[in-house]
Protein backbone atom coordinates (compact mmCIF):
# COMPACT_ATOMS: atom_id res chain seq x y z
CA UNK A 1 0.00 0.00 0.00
CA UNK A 2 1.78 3.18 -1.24
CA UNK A 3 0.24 6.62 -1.53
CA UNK A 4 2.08 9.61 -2.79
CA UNK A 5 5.77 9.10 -4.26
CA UNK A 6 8.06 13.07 -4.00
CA UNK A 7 9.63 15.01 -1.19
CA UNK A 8 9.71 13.24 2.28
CA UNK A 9 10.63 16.26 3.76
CA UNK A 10 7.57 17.63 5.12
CA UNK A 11 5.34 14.23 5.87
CA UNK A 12 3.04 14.08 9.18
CA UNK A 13 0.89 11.08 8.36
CA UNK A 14 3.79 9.09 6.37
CA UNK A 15 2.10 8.67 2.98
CA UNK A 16 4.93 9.74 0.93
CA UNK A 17 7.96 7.60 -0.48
CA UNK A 18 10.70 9.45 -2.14
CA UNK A 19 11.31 8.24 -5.76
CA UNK A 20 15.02 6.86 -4.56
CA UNK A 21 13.71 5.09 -2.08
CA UNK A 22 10.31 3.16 -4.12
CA UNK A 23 13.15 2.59 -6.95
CA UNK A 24 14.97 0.39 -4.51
CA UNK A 25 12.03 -1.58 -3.02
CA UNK A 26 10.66 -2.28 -6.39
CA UNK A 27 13.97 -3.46 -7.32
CA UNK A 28 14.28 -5.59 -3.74
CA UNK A 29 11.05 -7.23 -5.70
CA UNK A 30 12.21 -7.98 -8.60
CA UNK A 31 15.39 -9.52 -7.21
CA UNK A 32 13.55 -12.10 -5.23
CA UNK A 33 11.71 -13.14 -8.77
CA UNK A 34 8.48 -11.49 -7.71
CA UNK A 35 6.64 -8.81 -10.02
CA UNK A 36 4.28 -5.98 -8.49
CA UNK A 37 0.90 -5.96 -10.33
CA UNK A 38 -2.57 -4.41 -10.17
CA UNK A 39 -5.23 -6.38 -7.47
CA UNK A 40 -7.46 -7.45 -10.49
CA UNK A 41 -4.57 -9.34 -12.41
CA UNK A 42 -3.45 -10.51 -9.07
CA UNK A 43 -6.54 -12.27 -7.94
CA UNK A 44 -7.10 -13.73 -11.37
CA UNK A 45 -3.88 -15.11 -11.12
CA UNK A 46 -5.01 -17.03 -7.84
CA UNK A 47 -7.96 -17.54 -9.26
CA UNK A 48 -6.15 -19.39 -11.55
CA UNK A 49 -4.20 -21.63 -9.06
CA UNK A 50 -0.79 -19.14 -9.95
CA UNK A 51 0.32 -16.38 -8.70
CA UNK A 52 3.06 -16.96 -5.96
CA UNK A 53 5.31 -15.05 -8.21
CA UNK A 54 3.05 -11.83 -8.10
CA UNK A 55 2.89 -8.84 -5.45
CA UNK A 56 -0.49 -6.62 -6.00
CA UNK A 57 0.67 -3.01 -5.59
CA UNK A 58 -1.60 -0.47 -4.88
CA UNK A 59 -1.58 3.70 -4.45
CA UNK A 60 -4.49 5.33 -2.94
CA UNK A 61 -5.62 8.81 -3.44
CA UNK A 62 -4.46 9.37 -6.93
CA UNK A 63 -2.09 11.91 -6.12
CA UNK A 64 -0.73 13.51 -9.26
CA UNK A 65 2.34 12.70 -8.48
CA UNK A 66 2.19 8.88 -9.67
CA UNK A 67 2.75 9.99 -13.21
CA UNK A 68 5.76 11.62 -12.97
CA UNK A 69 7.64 9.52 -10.39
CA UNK A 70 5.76 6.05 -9.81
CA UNK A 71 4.59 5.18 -13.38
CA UNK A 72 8.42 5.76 -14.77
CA UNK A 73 9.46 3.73 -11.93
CA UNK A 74 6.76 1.39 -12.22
CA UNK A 75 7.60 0.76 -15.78
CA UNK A 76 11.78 0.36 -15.52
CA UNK A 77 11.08 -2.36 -13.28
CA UNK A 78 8.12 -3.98 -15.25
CA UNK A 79 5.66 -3.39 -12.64
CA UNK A 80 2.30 -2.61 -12.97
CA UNK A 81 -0.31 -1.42 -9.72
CA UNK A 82 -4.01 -0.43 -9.02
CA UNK A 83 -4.58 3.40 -8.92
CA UNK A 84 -7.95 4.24 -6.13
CA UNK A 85 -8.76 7.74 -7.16
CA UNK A 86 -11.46 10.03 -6.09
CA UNK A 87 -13.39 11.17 -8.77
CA UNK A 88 -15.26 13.73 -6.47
CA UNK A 89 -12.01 15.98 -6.04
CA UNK A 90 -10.58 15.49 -9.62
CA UNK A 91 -7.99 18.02 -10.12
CA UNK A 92 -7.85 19.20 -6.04
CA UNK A 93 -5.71 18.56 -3.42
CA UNK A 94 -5.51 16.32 -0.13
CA UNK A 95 -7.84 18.72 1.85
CA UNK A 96 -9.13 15.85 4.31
CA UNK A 97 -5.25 15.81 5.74
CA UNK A 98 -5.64 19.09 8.78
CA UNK A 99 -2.07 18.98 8.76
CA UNK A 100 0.75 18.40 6.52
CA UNK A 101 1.20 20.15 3.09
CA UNK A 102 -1.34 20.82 0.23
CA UNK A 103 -1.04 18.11 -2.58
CA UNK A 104 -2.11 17.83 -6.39
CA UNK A 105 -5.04 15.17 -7.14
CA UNK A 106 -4.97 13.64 -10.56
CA UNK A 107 -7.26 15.58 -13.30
CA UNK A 108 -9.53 13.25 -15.33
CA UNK A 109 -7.15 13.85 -18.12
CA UNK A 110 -4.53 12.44 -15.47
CA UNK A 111 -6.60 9.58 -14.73
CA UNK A 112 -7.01 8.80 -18.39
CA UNK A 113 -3.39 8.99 -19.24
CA UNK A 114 -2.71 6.51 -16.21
CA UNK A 115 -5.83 4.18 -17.66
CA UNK A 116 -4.47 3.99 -20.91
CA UNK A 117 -0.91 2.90 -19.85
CA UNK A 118 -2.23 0.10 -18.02
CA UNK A 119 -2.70 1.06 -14.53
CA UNK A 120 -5.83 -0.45 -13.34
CA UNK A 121 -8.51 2.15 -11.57
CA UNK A 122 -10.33 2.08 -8.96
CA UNK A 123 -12.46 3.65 -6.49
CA UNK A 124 -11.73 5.29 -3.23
CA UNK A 125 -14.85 6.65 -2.95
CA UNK A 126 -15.51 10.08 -3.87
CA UNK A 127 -14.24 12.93 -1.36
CA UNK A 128 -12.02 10.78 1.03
CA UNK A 129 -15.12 9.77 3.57
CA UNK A 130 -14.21 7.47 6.45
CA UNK A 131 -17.39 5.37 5.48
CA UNK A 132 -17.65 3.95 8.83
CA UNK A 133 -18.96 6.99 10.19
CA UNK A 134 -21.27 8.32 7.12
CA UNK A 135 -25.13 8.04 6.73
CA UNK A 136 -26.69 5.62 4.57
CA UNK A 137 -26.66 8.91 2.24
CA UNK A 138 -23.40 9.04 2.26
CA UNK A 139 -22.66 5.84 2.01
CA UNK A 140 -24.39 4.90 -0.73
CA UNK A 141 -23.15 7.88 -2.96
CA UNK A 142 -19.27 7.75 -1.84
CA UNK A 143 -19.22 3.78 -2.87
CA UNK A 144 -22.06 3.89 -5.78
CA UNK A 145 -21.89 7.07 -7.52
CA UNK A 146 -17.63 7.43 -7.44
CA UNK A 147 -17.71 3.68 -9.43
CA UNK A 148 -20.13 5.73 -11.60
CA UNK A 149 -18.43 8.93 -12.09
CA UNK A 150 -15.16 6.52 -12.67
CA UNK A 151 -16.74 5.03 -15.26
CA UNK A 152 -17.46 8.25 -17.15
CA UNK A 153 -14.10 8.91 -16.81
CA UNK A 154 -12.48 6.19 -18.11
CA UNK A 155 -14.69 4.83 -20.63
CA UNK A 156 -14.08 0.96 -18.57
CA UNK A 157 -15.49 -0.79 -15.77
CA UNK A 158 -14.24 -0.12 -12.08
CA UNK A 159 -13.83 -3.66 -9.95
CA UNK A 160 -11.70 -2.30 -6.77
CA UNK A 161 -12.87 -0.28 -4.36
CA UNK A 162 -10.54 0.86 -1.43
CA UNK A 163 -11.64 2.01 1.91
CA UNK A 164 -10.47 5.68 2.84
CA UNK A 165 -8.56 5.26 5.61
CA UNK A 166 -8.38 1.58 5.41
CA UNK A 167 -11.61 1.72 7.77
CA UNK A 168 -14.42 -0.74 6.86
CA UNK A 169 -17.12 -2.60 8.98
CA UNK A 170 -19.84 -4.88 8.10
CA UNK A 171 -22.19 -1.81 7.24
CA UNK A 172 -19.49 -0.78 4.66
CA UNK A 173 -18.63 -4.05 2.85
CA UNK A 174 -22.68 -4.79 2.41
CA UNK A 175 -22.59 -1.34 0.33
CA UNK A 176 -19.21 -2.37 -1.44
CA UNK A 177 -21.20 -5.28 -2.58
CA UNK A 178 -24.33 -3.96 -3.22
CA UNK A 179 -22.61 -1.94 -5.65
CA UNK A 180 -21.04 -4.42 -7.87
CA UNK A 181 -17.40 -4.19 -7.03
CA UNK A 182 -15.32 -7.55 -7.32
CA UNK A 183 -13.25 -6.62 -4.63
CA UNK A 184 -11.93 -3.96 -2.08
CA UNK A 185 -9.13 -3.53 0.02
CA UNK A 186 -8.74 -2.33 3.44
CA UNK A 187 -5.45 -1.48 5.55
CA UNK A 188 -6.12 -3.87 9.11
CA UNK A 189 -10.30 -5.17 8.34
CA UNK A 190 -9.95 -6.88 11.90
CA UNK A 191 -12.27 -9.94 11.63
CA UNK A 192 -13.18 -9.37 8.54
CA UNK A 193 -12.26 -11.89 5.61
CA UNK A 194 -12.63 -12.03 2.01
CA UNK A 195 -12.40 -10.31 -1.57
CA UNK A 196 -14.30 -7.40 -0.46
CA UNK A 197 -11.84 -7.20 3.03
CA UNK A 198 -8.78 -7.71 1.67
CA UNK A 199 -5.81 -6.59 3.68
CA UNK A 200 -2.54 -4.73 2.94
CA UNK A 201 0.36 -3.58 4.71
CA UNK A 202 1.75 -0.44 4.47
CA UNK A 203 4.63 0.88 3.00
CA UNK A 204 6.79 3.69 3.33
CA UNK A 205 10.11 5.95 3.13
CA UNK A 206 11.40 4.04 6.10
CA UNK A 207 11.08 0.15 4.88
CA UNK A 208 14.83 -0.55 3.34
CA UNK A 209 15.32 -4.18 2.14
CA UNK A 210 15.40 -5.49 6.20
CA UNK A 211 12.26 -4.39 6.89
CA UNK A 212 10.29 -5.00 3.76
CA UNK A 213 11.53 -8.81 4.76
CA UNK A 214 10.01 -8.49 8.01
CA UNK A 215 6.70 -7.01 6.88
CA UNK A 216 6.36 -10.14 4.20
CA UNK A 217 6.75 -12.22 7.29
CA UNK A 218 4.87 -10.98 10.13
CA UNK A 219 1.87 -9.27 8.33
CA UNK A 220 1.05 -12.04 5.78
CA UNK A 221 -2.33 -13.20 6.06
CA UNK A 222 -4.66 -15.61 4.15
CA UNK A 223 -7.84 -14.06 3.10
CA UNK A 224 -10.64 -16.25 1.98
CA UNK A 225 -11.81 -16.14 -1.50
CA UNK A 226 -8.08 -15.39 -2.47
């Protein structure tokens, strides 16, 4: 789980990875014979009965930032990752962060440009929502109408859907499902299990080649369906 790829230097809520340092982990990858791919190609690969060689990779928020330093990256190592955008802030900034600085969201142009190099996309709901607190309102429109809007955008179906703030409950998978998403990923869904709970561990600036090893290790977990 990555999130913004730039300048490290000014980073309360450590979402950013400096270009240096997601060369190197993508490299640690490759060394060890595994590839980073988008979820949808990776569950289809287990779906398949394959797979072990495969990482899913996956960058939430759609900062604007993942074309000019993660998608050249992405590429030199013959990688390939799920994008969750927000299709209700195309073109604005990180405004749900109180702290921190101001950073560039992907236009729909952006979006399309990532699309159309590969990069599966997918949902993160609309305007960065922690869905486990929103109305039934809310809910619906932040799951529903973003796989909507995404669609207009892209011109393609949307499968993934990603919980803002890796937050989900019970409430929030039944409206995942109810609105035709194959999947969704969470950061830590607790006791929660399956396609539309999938787990993910976090990476960042400070995870050299020791502690990416550890995290495979220690937060590997089987998730049913998978």
């Amino acid at each position: 789980m990555y999130h913004s790829v730039g300048d490290c230097s000014d980073d309360p809520y450590r979402v950013t990875v400096s270009p240096g340092r997601l060369d190197r982990q993508l490299g640690w990858l490759r060394r060890r014979g595994l590839r980073g791919v988008g979820v949808q190609e990776l569950l289809a690969a287990r779906a398949r009965g394959g797979g072990q060689d495969l990482v899913g990779l996956t960058f939430d928020d759609g900062y604007a930032d993942f074309l000019t330093h993660a998608l050249p990256l992405l590429r030199r190592h013959g990688c390939d990752a799920t994008l969750f955008v927000l299709p209700g802030r195309l073109g604005g900034e990180n405004a749900w962060d109180p702290d921190g600085p101001r950073k560039p969201l992907l236009s729909a142009e952006g979006i399309r440009h990532a699309a159309a190099e590969g990069v599966e996309i997918g949902s993160h709901g609309l305007t960065h929502v922690d869905l486990t607190r929103a109305d039934d309102a809310l809910l619906r429109a932040e799951v529903r109408d973003s796989r909507a809007a995404l669609r207009e955008v892209t011109g393609a179906d949307v499968h993934g859907f990603c919980y803002p703030y890796g937050r989900v409950d019970r409430r929030a998978v039944g409206a995942v499902r109810d609105a035709g998403y194959g999947y969704a990923c969470a950061t830590g869904p607790g006791d929660l299990s399956g396609l539309l709970a999938i787990p993910r561990v976090h990476i960042g600036e400070r995870d050299t080649a020791w502690r990416l090893r550890l995290k495979r290790v220690l937060r590997r977990r089987p998730v049913e369906g998978v």
